[in-house]
N, C-alpha and C. Protein backbone atom coordinates (compact mmCIF):
# COMPACT_ATOMS: atom_id res chain seq x y z
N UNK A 1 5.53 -136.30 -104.53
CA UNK A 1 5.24 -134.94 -104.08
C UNK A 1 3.77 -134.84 -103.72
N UNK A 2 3.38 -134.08 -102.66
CA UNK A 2 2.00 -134.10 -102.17
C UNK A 2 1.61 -132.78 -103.11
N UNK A 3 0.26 -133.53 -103.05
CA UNK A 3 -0.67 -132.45 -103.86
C UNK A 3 -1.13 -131.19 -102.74
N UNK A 4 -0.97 -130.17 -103.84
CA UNK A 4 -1.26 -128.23 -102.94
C UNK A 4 -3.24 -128.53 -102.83
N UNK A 5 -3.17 -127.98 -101.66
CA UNK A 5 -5.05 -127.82 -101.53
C UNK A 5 -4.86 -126.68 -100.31
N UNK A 6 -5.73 -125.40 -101.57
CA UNK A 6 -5.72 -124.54 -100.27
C UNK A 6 -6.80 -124.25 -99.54
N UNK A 7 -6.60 -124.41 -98.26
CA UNK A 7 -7.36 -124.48 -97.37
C UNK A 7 -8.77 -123.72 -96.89
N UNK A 8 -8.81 -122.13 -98.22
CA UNK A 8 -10.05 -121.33 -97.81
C UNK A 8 -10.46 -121.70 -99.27
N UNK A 9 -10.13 -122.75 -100.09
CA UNK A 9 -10.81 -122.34 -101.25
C UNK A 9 -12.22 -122.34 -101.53
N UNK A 10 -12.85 -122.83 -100.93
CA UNK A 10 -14.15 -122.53 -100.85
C UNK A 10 -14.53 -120.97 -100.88
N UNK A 11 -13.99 -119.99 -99.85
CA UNK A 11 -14.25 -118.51 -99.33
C UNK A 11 -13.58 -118.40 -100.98
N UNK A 12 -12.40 -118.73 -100.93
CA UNK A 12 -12.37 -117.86 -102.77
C UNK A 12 -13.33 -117.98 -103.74
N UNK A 13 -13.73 -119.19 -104.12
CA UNK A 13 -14.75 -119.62 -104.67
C UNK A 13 -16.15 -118.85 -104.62
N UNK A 14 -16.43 -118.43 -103.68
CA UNK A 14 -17.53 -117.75 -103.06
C UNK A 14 -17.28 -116.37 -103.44
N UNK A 15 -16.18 -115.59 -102.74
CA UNK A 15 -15.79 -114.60 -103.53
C UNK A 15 -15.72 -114.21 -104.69
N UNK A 16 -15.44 -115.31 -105.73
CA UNK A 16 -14.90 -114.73 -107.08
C UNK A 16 -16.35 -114.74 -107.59
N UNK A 17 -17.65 -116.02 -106.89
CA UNK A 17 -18.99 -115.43 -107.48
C UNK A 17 -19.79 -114.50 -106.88
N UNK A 18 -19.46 -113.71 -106.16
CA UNK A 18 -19.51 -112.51 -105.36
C UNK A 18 -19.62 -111.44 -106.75
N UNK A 19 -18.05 -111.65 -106.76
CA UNK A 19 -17.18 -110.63 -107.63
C UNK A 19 -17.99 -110.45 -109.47
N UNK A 20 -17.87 -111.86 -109.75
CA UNK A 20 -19.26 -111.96 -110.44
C UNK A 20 -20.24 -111.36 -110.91
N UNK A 21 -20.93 -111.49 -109.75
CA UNK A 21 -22.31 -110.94 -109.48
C UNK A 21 -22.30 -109.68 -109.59
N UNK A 22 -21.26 -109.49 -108.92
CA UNK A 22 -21.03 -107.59 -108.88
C UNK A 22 -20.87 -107.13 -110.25
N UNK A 23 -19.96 -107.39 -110.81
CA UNK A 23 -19.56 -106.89 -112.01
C UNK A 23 -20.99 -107.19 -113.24
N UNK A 24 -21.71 -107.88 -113.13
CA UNK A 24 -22.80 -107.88 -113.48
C UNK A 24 -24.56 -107.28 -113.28
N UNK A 25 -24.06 -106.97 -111.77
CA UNK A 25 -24.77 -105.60 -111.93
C UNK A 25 -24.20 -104.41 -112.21
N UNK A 26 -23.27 -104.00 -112.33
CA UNK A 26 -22.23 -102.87 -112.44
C UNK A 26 -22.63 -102.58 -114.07
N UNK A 27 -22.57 -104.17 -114.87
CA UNK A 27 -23.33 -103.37 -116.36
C UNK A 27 -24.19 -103.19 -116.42
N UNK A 28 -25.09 -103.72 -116.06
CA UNK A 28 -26.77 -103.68 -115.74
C UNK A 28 -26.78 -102.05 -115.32
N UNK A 29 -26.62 -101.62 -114.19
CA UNK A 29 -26.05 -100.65 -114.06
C UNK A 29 -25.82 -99.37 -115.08
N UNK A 30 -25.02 -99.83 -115.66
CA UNK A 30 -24.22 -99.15 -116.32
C UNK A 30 -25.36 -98.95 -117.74
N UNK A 31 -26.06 -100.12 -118.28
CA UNK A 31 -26.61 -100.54 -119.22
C UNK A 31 -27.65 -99.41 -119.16
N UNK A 32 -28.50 -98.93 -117.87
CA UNK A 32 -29.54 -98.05 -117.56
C UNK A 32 -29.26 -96.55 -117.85
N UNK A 33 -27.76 -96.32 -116.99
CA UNK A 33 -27.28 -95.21 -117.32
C UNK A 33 -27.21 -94.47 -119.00
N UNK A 34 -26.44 -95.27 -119.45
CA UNK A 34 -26.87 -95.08 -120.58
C UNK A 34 -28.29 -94.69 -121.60
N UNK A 35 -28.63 -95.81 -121.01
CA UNK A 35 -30.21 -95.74 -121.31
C UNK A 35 -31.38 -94.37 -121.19
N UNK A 36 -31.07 -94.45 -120.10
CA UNK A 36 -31.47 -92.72 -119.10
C UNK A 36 -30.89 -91.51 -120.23
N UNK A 37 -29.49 -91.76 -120.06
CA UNK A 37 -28.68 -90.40 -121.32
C UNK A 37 -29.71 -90.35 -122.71
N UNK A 38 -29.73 -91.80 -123.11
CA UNK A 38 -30.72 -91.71 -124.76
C UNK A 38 -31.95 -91.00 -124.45
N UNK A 39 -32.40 -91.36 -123.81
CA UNK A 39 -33.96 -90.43 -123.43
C UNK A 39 -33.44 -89.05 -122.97
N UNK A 40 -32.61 -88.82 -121.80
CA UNK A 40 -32.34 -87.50 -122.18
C UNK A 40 -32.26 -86.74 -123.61
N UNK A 41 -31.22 -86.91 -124.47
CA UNK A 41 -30.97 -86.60 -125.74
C UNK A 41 -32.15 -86.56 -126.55
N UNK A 42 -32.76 -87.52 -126.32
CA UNK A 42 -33.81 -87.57 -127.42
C UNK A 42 -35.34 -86.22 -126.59
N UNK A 43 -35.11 -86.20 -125.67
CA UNK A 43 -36.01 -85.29 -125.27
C UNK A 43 -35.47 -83.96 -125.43
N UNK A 44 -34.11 -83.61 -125.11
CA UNK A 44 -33.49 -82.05 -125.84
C UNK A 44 -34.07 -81.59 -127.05
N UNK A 45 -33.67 -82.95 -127.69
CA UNK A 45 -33.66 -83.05 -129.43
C UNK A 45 -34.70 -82.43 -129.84
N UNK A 46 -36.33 -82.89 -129.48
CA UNK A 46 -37.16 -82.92 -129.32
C UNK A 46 -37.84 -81.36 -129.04
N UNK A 47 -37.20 -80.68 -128.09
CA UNK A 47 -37.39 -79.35 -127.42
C UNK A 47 -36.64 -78.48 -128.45
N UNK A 48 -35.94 -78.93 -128.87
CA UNK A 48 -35.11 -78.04 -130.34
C UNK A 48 -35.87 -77.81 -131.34
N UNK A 49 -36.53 -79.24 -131.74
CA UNK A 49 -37.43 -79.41 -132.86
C UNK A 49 -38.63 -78.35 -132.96
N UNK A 50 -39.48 -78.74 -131.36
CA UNK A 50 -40.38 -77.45 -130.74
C UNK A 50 -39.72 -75.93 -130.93
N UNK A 51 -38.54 -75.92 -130.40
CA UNK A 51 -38.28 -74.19 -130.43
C UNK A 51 -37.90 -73.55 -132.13
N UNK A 52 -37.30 -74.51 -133.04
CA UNK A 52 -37.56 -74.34 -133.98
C UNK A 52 -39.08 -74.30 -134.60
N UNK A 53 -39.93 -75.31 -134.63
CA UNK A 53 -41.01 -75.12 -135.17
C UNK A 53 -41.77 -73.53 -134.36
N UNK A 54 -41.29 -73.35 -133.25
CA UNK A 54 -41.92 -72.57 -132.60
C UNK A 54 -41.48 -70.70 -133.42
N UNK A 55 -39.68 -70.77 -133.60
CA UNK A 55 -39.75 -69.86 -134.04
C UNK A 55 -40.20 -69.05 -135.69
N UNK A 56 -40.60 -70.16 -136.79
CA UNK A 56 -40.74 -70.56 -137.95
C UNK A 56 -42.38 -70.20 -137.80
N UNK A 57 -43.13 -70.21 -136.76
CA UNK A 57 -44.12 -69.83 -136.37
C UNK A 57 -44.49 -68.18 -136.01
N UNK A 58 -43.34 -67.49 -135.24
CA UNK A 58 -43.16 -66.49 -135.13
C UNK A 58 -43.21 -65.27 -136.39
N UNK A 59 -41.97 -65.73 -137.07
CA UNK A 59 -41.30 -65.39 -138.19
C UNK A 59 -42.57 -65.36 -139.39
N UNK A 60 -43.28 -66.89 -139.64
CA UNK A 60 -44.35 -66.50 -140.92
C UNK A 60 -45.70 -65.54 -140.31
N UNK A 61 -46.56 -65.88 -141.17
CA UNK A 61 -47.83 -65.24 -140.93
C UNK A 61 -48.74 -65.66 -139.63
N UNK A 62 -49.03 -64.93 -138.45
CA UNK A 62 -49.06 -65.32 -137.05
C UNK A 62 -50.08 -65.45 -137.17
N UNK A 63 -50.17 -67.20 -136.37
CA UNK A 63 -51.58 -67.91 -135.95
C UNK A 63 -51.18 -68.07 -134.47
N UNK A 64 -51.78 -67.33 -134.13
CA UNK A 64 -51.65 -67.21 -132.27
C UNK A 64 -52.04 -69.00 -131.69
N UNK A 65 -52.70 -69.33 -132.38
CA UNK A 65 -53.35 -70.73 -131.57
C UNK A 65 -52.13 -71.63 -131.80
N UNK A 66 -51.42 -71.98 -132.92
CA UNK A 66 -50.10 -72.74 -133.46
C UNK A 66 -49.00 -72.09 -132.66
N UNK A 67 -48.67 -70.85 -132.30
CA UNK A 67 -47.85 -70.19 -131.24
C UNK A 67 -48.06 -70.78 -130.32
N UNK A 68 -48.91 -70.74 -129.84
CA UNK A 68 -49.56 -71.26 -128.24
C UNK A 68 -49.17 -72.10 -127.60
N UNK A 69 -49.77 -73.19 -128.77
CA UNK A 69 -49.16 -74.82 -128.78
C UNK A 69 -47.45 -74.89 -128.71
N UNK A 70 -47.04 -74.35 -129.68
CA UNK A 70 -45.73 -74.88 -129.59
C UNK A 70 -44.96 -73.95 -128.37
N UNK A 71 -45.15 -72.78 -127.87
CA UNK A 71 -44.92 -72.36 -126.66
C UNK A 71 -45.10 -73.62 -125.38
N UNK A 72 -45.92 -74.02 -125.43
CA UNK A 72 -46.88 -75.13 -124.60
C UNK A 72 -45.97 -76.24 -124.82
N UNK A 73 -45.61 -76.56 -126.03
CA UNK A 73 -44.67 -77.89 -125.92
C UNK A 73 -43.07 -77.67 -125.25
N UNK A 74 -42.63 -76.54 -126.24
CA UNK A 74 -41.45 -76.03 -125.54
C UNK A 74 -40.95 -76.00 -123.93
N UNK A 75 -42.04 -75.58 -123.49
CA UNK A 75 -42.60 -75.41 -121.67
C UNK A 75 -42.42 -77.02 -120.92
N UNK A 76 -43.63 -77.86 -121.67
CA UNK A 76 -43.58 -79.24 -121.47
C UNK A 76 -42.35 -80.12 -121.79
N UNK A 77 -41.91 -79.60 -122.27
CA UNK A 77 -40.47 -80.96 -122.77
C UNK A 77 -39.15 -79.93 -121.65
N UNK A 78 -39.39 -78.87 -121.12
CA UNK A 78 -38.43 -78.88 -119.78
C UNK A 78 -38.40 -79.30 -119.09
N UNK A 79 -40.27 -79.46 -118.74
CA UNK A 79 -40.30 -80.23 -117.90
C UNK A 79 -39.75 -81.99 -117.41
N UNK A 80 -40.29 -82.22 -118.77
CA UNK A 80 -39.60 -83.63 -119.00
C UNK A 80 -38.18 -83.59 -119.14
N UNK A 81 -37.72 -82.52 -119.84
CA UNK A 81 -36.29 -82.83 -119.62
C UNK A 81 -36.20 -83.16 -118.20
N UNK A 82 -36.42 -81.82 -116.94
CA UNK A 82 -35.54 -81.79 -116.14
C UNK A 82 -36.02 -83.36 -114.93
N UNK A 83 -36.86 -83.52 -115.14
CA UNK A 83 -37.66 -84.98 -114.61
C UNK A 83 -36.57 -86.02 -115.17
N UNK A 84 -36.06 -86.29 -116.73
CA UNK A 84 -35.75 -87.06 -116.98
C UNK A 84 -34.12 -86.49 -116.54
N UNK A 85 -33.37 -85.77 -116.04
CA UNK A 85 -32.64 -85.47 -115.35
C UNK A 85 -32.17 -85.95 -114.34
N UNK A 86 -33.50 -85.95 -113.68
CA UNK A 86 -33.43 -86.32 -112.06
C UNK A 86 -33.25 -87.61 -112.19
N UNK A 87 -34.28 -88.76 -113.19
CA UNK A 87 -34.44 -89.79 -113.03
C UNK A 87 -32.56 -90.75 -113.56
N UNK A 88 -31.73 -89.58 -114.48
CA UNK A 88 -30.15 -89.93 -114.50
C UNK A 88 -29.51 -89.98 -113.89
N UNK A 89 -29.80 -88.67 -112.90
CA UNK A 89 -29.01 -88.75 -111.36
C UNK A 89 -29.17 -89.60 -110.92
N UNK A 90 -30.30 -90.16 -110.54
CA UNK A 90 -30.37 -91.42 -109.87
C UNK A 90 -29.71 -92.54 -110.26
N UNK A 91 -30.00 -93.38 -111.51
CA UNK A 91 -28.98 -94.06 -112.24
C UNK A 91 -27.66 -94.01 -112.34
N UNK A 92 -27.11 -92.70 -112.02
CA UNK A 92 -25.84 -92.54 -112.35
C UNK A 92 -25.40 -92.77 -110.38
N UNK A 93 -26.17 -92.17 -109.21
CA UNK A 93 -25.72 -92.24 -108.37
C UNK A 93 -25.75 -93.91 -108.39
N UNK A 94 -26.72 -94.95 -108.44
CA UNK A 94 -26.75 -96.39 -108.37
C UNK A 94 -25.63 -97.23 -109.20
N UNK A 95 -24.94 -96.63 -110.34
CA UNK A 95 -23.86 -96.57 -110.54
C UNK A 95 -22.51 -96.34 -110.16
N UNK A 96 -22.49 -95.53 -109.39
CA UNK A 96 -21.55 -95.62 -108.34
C UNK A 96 -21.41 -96.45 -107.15
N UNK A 97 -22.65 -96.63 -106.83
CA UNK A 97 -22.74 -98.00 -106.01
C UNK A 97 -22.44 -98.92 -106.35
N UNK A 98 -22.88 -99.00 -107.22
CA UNK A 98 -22.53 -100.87 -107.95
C UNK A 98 -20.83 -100.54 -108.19
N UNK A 99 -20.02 -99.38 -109.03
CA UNK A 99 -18.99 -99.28 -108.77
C UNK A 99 -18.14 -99.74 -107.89
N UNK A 100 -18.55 -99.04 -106.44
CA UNK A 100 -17.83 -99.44 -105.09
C UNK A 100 -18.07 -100.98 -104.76
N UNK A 101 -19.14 -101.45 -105.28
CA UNK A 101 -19.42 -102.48 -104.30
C UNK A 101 -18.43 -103.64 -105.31
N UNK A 102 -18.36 -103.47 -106.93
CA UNK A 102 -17.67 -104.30 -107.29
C UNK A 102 -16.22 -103.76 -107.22
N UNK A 103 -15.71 -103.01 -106.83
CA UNK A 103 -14.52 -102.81 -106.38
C UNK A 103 -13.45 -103.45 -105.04
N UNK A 104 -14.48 -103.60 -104.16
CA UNK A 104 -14.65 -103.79 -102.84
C UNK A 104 -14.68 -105.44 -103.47
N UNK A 105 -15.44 -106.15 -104.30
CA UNK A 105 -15.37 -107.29 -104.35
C UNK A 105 -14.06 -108.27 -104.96
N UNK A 106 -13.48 -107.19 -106.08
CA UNK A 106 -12.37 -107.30 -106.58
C UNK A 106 -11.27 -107.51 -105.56
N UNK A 107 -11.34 -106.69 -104.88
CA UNK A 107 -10.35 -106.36 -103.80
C UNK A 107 -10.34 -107.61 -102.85
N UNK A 108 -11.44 -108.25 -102.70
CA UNK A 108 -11.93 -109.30 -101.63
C UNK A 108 -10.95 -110.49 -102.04
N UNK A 109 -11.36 -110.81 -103.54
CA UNK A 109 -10.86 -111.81 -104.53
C UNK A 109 -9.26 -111.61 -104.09
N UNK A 110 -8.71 -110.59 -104.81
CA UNK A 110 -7.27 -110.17 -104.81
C UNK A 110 -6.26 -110.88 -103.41
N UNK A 111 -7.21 -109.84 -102.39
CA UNK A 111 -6.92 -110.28 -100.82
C UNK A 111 -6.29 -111.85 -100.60
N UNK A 112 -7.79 -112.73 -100.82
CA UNK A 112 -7.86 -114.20 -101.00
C UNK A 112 -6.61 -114.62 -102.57
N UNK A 113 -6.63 -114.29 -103.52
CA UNK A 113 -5.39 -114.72 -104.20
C UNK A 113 -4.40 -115.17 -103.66
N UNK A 114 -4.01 -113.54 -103.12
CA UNK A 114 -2.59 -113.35 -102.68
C UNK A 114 -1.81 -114.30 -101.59
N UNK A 115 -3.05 -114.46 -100.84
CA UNK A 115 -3.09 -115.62 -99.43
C UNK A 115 -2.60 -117.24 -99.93
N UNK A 116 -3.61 -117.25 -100.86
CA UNK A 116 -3.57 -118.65 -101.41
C UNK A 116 -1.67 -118.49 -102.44
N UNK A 117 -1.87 -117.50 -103.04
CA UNK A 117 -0.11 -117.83 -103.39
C UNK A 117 0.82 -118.16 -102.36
N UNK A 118 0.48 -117.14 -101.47
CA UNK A 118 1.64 -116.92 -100.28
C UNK A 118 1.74 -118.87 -99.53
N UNK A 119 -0.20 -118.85 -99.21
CA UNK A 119 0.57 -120.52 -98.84
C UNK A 119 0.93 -121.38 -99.78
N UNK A 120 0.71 -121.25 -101.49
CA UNK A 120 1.51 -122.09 -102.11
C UNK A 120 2.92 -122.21 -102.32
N UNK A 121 3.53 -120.73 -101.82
CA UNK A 121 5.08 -121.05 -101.63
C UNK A 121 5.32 -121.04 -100.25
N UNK A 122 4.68 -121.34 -99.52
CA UNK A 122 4.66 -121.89 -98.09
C UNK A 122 5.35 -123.42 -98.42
N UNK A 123 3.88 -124.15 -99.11
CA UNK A 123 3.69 -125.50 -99.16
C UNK A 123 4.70 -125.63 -100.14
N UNK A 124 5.81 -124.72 -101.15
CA UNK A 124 6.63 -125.77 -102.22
C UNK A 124 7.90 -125.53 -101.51
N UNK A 125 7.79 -124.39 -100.61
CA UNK A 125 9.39 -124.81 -99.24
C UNK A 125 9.51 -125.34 -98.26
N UNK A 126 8.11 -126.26 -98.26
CA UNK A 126 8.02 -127.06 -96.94
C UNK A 126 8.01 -128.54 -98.29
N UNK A 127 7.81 -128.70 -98.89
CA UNK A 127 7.86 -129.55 -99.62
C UNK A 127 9.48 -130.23 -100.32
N UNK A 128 10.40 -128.51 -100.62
CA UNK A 128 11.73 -128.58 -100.98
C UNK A 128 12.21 -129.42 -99.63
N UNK A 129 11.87 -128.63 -98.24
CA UNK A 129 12.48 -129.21 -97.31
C UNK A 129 12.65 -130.65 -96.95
N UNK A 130 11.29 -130.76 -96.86
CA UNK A 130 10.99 -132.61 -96.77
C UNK A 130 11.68 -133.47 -97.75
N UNK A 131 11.97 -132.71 -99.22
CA UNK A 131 12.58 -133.49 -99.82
C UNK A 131 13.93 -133.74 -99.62
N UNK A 132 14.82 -132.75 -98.88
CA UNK A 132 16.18 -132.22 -98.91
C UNK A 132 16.31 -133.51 -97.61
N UNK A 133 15.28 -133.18 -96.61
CA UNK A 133 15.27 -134.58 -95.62
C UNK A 133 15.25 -135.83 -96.22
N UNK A 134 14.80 -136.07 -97.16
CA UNK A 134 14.99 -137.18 -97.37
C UNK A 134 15.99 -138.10 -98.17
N UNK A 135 16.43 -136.99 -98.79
CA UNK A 135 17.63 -137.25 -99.84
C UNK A 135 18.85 -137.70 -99.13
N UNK A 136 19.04 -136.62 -97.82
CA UNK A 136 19.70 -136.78 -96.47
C UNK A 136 19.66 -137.88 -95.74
N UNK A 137 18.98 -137.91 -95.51
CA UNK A 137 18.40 -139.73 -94.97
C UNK A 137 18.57 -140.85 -95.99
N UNK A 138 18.52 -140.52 -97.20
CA UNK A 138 18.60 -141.88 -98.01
C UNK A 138 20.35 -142.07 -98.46
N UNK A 139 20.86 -140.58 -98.34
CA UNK A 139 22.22 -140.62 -98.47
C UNK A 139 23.31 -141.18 -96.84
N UNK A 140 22.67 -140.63 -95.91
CA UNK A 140 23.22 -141.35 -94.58
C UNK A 140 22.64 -142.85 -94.22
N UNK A 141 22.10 -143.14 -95.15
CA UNK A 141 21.73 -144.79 -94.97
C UNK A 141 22.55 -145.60 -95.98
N UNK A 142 22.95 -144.83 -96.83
CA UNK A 142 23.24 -145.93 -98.42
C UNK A 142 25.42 -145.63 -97.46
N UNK A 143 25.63 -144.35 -97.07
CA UNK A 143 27.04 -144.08 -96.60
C UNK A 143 27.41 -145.58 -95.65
N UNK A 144 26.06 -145.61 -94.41
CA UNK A 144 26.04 -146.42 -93.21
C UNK A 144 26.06 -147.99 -94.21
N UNK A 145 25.43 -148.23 -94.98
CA UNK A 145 25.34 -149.60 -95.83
C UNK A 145 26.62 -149.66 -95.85
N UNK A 146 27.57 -148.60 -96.73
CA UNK A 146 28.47 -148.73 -97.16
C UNK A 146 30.46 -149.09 -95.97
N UNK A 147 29.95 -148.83 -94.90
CA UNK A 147 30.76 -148.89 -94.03
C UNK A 147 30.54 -150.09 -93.33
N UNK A 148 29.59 -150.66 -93.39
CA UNK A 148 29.53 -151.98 -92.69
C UNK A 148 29.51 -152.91 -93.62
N UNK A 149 29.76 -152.62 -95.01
CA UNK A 149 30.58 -153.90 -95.79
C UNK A 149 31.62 -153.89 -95.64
């Protein structure tokens, strides 16, 4: 029986480290996103801490200058929140990229699979055939032996 060799395996090969690659920035990716969220959180957290200390300030015996400040921080950590906001959106939109693009690569792979199956049962019914020929042939030769004894 002849040995199967399919003919784009190289392009699969190439593909599947495509596919790879992709899926490895996709955590990378993904790894930032995350990352981005912790600093979000921890900067809310942070602005809580301020609006508490801020109102505990209110409430005791008023030092306008300690008000001030923590007014001042409260103010400043929106800012940073909403900065560190923007800077998630971004991450999260580059995340979707890497999404599509390893999707699109998956799909590439899949494509190329399916091909390479399809000609491996190409090649094992062209293979049944050749054999069915030959069985045929070895049986109309051994019949022909047999009539000319």
């Amino acid at each position: 029986m002849a040995k199967f060799r399919y003919r784009m395996q190289n392009i699969l090969s190439v593909k599947e480290k495509l596919e790879t690659q992709a899926k490895n920035e996709f955590s990378i990716a993904a790894a930032a996103v995350m990352e981005e969220e912790e600093k979000l959180d921890k900067l809310i957290a942070r602005r809580e801490e301020y609006r508490d200390l801020l109102r505990r300030l209110q409430q005791g015996e008023l030092d306008f200058k300690s008000i001030k400040e923590a007014t001042e921080s409260v103010d400043a950590m929106k800012y940073l929140i909403e900065d560190q906001r923007q800077v998630l959106s971004k991450a999260e939109k580059l995340l979707e990229l890497k999404r599509v693009a390893l999707a699109e690569a998956v799909k590439e792979v899949k494509t190329h699979e399916k091909l390479k199956e399809k000609e491996f049962i190409q090649f094992m019914a062209d293979e049944a055939s050749r054999e069915s020929k030959e069985i045929d042939e070895l049986v109309s030769y051994r019949f022909g032996q047999k009539e000319e004894e």
